[in-house]
PDB file of N, CA and C in Angstrom:
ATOM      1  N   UNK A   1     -21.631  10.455  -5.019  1.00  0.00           N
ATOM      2  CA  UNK A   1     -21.005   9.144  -5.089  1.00  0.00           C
ATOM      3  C   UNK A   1     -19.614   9.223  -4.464  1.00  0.00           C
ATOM      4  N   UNK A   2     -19.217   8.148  -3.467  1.00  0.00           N
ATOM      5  CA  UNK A   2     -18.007   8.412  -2.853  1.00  0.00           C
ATOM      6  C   UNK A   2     -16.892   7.651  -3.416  1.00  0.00           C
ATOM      7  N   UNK A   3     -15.774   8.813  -4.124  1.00  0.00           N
ATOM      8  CA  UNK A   3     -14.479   8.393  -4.602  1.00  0.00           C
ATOM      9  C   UNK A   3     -14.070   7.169  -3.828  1.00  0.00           C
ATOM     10  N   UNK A   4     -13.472   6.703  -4.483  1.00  0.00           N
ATOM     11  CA  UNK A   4     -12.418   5.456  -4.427  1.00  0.00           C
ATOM     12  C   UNK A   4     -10.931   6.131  -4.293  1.00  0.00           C
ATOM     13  N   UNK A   5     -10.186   5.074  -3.634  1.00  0.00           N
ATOM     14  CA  UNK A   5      -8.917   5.207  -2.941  1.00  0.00           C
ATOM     15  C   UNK A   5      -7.942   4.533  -4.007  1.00  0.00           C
ATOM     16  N   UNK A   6      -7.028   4.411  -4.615  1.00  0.00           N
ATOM     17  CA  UNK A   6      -6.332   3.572  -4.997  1.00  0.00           C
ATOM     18  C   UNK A   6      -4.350   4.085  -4.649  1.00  0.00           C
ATOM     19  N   UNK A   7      -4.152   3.450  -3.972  1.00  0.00           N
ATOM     20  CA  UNK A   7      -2.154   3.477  -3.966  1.00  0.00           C
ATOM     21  C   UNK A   7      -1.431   2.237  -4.071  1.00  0.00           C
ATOM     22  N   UNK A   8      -0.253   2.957  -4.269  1.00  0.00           N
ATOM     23  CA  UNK A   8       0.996   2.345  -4.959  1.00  0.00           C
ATOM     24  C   UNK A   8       1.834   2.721  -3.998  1.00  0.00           C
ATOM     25  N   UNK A   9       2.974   1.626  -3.725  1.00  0.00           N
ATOM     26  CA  UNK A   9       4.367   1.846  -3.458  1.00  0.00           C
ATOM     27  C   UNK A   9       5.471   0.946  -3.925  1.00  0.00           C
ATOM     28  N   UNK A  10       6.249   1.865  -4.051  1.00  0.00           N
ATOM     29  CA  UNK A  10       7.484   1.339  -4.735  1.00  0.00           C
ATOM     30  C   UNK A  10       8.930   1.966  -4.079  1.00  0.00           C
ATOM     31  N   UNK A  11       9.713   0.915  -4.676  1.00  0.00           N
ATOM     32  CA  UNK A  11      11.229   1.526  -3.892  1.00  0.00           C
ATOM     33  C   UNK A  11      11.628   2.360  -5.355  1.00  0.00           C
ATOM     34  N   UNK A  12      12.187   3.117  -4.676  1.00  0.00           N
ATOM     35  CA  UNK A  12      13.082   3.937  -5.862  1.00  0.00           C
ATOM     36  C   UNK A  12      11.970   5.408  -6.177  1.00  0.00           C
ATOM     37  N   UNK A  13      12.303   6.443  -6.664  1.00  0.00           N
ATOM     38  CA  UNK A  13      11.698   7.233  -6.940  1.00  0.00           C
ATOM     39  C   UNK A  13      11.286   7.416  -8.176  1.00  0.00           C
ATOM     40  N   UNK A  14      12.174   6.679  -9.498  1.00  0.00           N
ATOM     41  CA  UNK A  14      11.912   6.546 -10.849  1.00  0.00           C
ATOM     42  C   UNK A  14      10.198   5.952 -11.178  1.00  0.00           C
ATOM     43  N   UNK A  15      10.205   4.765 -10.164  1.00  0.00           N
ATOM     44  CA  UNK A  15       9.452   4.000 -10.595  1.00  0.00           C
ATOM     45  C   UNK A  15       8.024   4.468  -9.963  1.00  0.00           C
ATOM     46  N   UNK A  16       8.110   5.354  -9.212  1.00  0.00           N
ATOM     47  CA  UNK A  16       6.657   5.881  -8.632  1.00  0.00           C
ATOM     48  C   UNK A  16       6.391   6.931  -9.331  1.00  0.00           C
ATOM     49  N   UNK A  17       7.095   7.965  -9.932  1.00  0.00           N
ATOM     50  CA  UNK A  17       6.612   8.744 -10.735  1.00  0.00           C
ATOM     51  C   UNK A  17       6.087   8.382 -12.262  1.00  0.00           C
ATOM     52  N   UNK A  18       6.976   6.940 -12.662  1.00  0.00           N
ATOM     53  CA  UNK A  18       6.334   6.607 -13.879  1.00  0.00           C
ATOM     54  C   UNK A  18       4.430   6.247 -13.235  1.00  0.00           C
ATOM     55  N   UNK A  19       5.029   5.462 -12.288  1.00  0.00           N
ATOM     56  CA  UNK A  19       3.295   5.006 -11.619  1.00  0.00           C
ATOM     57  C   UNK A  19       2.377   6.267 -11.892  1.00  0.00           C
ATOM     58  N   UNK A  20       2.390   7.248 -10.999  1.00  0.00           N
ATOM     59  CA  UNK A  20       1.864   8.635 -11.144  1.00  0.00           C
ATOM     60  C   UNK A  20       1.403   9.287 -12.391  1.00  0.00           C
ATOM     61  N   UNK A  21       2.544   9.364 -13.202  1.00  0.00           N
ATOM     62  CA  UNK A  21       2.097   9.433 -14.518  1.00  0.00           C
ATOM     63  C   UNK A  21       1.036   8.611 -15.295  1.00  0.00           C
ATOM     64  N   UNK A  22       1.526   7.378 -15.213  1.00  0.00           N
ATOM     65  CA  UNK A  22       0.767   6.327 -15.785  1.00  0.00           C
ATOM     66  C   UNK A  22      -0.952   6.773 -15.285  1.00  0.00           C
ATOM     67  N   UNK A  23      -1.038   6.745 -13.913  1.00  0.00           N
ATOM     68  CA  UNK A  23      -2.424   6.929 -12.955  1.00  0.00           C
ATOM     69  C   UNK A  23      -3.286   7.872 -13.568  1.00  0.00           C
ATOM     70  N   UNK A  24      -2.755   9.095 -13.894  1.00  0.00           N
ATOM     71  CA  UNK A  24      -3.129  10.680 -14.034  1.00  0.00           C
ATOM     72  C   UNK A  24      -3.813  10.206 -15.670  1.00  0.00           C
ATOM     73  N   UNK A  25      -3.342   9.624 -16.583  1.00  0.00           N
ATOM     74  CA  UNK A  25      -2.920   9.608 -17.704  1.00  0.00           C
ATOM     75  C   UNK A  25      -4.029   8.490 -18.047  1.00  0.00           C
ATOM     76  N   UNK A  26      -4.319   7.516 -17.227  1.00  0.00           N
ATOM     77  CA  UNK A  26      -4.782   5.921 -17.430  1.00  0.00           C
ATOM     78  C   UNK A  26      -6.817   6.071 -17.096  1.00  0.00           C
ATOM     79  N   UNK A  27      -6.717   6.923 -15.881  1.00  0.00           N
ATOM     80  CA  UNK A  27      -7.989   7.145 -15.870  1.00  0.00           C
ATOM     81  C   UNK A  27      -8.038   8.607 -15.351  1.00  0.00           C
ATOM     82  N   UNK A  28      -9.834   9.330 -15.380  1.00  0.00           N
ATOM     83  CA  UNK A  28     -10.309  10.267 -14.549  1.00  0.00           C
ATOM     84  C   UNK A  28     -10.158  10.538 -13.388  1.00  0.00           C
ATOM     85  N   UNK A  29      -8.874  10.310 -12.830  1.00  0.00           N
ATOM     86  CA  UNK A  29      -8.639  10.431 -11.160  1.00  0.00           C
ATOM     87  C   UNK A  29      -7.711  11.619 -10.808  1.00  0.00           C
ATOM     88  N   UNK A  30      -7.639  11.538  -9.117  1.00  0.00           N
ATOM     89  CA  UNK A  30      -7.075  13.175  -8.887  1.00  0.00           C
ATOM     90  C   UNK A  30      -5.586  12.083  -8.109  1.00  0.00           C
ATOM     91  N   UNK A  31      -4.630  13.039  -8.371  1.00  0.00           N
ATOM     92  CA  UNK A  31      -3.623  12.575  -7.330  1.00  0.00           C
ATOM     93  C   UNK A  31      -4.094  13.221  -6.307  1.00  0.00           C
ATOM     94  N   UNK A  32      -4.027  12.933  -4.923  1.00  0.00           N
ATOM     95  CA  UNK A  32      -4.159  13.376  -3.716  1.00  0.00           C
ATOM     96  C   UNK A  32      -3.305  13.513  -2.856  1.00  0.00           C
ATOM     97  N   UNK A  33      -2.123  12.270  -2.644  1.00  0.00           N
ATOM     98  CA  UNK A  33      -1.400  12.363  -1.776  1.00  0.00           C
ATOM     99  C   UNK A  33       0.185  11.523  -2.513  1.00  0.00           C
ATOM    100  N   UNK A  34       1.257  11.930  -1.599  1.00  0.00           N
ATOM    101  CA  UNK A  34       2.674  11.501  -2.306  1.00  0.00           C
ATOM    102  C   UNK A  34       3.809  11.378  -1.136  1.00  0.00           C
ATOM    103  N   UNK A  35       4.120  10.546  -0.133  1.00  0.00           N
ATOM    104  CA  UNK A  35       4.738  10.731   0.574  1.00  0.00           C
ATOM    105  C   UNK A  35       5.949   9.528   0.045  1.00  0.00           C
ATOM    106  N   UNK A  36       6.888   9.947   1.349  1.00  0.00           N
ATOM    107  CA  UNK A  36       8.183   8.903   1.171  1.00  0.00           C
ATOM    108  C   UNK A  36       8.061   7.789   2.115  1.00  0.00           C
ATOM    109  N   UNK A  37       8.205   6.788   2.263  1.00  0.00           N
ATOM    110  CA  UNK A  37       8.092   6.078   3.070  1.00  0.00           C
ATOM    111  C   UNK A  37       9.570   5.088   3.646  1.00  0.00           C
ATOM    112  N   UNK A  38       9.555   4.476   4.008  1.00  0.00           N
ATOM    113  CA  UNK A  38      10.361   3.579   4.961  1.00  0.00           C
ATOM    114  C   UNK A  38      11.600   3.184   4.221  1.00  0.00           C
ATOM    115  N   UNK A  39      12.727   2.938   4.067  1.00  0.00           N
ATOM    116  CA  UNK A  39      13.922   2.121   3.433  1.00  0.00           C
ATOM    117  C   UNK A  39      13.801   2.779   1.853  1.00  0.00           C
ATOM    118  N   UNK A  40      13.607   3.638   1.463  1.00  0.00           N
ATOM    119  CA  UNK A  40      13.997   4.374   0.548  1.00  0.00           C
ATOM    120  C   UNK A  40      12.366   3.925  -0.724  1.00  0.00           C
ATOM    121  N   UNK A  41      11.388   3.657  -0.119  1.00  0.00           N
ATOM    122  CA  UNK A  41       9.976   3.581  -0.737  1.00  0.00           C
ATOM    123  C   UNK A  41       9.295   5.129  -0.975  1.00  0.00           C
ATOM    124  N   UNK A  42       8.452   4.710  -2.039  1.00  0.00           N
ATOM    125  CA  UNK A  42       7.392   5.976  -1.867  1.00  0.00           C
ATOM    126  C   UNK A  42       6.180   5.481  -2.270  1.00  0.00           C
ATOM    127  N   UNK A  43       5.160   5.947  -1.534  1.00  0.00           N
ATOM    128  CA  UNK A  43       3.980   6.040  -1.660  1.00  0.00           C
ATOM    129  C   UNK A  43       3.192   7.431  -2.891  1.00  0.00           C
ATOM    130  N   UNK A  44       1.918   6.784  -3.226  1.00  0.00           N
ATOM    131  CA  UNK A  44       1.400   7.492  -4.244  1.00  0.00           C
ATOM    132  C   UNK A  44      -0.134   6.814  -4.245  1.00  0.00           C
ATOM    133  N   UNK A  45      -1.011   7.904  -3.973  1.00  0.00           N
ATOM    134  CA  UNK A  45      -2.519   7.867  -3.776  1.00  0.00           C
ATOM    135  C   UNK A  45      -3.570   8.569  -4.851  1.00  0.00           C
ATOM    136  N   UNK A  46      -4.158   8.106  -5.181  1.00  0.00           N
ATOM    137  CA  UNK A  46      -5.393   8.375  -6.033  1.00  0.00           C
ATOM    138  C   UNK A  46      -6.828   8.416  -5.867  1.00  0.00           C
ATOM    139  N   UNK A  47      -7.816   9.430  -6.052  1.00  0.00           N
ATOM    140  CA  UNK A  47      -8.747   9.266  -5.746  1.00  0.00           C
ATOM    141  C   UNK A  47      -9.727   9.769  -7.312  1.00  0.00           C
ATOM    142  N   UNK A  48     -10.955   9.131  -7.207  1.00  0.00           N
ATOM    143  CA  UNK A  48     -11.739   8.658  -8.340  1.00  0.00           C
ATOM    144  C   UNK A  48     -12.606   7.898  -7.953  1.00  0.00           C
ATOM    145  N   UNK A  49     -13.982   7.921  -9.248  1.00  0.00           N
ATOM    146  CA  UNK A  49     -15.165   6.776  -8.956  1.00  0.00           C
ATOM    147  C   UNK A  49     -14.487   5.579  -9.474  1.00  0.00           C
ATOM    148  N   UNK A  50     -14.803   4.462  -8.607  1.00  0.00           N
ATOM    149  CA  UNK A  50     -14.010   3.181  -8.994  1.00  0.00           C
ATOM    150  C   UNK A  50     -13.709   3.166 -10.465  1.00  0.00           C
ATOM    151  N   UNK A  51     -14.725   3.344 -11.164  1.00  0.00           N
ATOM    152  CA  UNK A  51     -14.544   2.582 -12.731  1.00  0.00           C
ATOM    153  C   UNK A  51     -13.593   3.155 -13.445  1.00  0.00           C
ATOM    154  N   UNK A  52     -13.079   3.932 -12.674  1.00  0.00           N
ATOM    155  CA  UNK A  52     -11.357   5.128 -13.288  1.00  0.00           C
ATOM    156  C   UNK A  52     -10.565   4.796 -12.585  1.00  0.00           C
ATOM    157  N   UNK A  53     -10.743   4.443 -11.313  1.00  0.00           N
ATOM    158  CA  UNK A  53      -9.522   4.186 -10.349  1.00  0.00           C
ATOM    159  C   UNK A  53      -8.772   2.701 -11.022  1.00  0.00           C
ATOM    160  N   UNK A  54      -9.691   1.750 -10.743  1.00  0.00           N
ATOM    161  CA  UNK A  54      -9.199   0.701 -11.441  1.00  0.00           C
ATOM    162  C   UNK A  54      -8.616   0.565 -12.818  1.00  0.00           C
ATOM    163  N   UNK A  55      -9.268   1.075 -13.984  1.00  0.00           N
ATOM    164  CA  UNK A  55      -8.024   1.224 -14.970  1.00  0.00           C
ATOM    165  C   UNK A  55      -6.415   2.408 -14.971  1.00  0.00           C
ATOM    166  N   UNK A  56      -6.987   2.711 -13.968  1.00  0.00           N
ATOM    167  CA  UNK A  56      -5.687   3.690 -13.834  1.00  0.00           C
ATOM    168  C   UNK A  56      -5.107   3.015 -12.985  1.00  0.00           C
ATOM    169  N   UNK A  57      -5.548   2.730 -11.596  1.00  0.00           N
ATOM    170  CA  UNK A  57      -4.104   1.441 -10.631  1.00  0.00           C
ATOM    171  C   UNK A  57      -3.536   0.617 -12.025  1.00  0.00           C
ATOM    172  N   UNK A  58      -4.140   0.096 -12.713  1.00  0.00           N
ATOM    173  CA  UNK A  58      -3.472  -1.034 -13.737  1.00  0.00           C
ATOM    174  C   UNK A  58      -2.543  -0.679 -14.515  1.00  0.00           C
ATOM    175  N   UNK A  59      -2.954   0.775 -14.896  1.00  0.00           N
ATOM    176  CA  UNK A  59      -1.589   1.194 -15.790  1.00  0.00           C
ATOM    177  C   UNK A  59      -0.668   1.743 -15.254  1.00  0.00           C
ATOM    178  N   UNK A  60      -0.609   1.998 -13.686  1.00  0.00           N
ATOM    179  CA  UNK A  60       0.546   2.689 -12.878  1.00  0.00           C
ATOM    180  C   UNK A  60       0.878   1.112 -12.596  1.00  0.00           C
ATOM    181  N   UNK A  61       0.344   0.095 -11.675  1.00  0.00           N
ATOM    182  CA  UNK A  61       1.295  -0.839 -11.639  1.00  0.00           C
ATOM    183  C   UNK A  61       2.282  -1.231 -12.633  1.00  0.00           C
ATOM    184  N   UNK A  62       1.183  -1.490 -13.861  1.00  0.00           N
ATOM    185  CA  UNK A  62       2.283  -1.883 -14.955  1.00  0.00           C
ATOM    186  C   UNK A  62       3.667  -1.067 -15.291  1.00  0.00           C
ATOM    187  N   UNK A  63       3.685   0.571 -15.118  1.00  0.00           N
ATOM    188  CA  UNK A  63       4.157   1.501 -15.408  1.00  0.00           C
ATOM    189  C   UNK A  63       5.328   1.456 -14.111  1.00  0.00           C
ATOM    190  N   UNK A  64       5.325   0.865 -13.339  1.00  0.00           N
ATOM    191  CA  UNK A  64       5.803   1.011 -12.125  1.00  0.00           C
ATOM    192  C   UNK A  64       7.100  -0.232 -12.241  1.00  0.00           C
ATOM    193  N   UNK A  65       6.212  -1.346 -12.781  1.00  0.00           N
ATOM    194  CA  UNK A  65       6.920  -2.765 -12.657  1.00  0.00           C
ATOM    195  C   UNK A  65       8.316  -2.628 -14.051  1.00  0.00           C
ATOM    196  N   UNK A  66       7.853  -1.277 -15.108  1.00  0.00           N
ATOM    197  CA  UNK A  66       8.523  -1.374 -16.254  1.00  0.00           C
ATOM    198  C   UNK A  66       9.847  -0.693 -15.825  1.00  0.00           C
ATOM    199  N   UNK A  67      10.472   0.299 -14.677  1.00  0.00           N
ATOM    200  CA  UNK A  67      11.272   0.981 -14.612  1.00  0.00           C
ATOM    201  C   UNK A  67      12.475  -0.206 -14.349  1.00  0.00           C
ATOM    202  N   UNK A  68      13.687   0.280 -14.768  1.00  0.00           N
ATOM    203  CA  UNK A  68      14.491   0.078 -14.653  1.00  0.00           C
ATOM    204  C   UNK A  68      14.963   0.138 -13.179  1.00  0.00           C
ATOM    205  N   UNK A  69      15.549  -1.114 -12.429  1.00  0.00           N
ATOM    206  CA  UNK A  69      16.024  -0.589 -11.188  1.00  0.00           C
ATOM    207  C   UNK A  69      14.392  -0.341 -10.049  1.00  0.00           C
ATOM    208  N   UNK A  70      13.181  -0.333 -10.573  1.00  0.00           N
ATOM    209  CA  UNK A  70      12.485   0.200  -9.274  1.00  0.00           C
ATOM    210  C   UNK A  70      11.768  -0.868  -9.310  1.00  0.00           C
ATOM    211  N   UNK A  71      11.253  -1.291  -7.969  1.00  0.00           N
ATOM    212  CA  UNK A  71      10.403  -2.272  -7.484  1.00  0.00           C
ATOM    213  C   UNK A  71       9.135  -1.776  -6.835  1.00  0.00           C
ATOM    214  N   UNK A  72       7.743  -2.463  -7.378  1.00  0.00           N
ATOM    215  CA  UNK A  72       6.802  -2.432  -6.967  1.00  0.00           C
ATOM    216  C   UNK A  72       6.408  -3.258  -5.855  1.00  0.00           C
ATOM    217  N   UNK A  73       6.365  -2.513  -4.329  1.00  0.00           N
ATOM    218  CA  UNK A  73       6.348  -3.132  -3.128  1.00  0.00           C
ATOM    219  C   UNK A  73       4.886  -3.505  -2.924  1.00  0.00           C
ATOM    220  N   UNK A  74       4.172  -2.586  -2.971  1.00  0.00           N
ATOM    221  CA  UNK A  74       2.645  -3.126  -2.730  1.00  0.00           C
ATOM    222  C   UNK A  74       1.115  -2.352  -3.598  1.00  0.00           C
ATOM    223  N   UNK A  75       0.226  -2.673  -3.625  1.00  0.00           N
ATOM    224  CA  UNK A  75      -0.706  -1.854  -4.155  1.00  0.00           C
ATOM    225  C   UNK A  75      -1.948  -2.246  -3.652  1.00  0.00           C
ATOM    226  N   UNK A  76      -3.393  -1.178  -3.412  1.00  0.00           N
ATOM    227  CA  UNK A  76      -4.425  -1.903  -2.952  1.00  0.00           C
ATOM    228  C   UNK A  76      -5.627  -0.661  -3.163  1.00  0.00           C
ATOM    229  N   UNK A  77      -6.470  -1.054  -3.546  1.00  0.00           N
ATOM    230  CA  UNK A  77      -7.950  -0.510  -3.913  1.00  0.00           C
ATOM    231  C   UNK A  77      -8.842  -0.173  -2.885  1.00  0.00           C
ATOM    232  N   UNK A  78      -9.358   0.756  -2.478  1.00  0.00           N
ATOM    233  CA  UNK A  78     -10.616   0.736  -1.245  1.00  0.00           C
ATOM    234  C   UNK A  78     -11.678   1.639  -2.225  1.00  0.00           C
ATOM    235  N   UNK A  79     -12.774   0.768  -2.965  1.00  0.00           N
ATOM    236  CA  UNK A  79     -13.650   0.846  -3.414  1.00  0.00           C
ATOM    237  C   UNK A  79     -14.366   2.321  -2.792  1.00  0.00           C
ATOM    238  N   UNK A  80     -14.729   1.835  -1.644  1.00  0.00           N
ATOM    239  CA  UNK A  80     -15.842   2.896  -1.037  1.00  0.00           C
ATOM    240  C   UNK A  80     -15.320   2.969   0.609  1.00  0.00           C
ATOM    241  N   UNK A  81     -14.171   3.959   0.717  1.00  0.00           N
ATOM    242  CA  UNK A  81     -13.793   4.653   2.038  1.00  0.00           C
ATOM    243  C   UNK A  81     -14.535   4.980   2.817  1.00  0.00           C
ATOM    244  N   UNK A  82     -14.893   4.591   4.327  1.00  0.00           N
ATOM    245  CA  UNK A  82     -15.914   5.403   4.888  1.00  0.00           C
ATOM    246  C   UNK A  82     -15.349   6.411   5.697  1.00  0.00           C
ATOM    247  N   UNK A  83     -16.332   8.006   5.901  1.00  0.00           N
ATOM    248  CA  UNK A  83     -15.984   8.866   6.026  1.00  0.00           C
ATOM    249  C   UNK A  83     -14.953   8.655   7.329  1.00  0.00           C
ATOM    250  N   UNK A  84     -14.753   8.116   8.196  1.00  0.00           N
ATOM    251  CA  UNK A  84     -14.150   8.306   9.343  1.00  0.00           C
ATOM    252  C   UNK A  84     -12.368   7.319   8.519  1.00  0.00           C
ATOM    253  N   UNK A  85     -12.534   7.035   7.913  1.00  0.00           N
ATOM    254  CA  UNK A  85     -11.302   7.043   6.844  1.00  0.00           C
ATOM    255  C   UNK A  85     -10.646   7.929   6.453  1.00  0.00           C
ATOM    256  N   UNK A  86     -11.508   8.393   5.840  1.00  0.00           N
ATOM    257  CA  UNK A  86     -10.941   9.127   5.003  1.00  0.00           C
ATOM    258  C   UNK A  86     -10.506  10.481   5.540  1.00  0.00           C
ATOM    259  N   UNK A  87     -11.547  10.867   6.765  1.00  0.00           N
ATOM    260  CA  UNK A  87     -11.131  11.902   7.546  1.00  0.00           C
ATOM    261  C   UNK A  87      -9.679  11.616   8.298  1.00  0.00           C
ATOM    262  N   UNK A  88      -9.391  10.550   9.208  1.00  0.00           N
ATOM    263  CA  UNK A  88      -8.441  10.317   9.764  1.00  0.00           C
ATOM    264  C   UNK A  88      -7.113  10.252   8.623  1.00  0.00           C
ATOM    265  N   UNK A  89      -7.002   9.717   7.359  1.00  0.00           N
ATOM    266  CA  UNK A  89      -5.672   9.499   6.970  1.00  0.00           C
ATOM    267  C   UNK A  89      -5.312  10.185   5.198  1.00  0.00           C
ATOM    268  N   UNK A  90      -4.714  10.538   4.800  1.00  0.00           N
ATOM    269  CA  UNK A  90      -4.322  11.960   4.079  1.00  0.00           C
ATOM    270  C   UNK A  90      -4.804  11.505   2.671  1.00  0.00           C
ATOM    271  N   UNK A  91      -6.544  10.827   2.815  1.00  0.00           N
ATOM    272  CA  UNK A  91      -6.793  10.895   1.317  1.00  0.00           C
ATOM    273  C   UNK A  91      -7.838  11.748   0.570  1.00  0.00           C
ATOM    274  N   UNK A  92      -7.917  12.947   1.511  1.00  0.00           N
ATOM    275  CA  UNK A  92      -9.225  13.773   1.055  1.00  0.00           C
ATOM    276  C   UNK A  92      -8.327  15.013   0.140  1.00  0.00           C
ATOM    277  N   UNK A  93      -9.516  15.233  -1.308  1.00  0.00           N
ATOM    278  CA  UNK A  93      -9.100  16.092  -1.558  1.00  0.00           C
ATOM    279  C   UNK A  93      -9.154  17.568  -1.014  1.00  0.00           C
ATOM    280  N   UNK A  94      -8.105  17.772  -1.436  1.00  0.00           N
ATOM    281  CA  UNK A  94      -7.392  19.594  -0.913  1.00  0.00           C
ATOM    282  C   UNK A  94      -7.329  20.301  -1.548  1.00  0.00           C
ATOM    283  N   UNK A  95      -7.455  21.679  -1.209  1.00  0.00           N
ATOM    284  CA  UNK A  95      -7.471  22.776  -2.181  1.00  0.00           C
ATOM    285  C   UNK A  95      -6.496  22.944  -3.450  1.00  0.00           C
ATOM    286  N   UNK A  96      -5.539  22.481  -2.879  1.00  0.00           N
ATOM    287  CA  UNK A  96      -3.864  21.866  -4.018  1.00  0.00           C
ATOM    288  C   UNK A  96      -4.237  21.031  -5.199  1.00  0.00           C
ATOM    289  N   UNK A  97      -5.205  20.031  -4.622  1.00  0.00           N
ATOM    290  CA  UNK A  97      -5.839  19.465  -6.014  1.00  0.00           C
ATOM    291  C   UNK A  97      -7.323  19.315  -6.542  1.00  0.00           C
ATOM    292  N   UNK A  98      -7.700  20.028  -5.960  1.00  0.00           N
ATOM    293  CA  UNK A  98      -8.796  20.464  -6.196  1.00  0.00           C
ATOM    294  C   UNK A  98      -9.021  21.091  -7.614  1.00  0.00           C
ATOM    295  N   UNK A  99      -8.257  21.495  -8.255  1.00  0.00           N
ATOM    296  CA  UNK A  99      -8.356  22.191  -9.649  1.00  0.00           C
ATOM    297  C   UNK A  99      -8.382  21.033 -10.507  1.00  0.00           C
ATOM    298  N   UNK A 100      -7.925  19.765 -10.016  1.00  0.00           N
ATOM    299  CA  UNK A 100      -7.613  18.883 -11.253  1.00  0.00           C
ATOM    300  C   UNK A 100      -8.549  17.728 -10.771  1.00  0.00           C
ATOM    301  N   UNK A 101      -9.627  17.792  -9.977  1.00  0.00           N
ATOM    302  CA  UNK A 101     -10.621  17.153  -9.710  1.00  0.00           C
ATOM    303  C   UNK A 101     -11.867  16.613 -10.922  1.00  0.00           C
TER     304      UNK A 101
END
């Protein structure tokens, strides 16, 4: 069955690690990926069978929107990635998280 995609971005760094937490914590999913992005944002990716991804995006948004000072810029779900996705852009799991799969 092919994992689901779910990320978050937010400005500030407080508020993406509460996200992260929240994610890890909310459902059966792997973090996969964590970069910084544009004007002082960060990105934060999750992968999981939908029916975990989705209660876990919900409790990182919420978790995200609660920080003090950090703003939740965007968020979005890709149910079922197809392989030429997932190959091209940094959401496959890796040996790094592979233990917590």
């Amino acid at each position: 069955m092919p994992a689901a995609v779910g990320l978050i971005q937010t400005i500030g760094f407080p508020s993406i690690l509460a996200a992260a937490d929240a994610m890890v914590k909310g459902g059966r999913v792997t973090l996969v990926y964590y970069d910084i992005a544009e004007k002082g944002e960060f990105v934060v990716a999750i992968r999981g069978p939908i029916s975990e991804v989705k209660p876990a995006m919900e409790a990182g948004i919420e978790a995200a929107e609660k920080v003090y000072g950090g703003k939740l810029v965007t968020h979005y779900i890709v149910p079922n990635p197809p392989e030429n996705v997932v190959d091209v852009l940094p959401f496959e799991y890796t040996e790094a998280v592979e233990q917590w799969r």
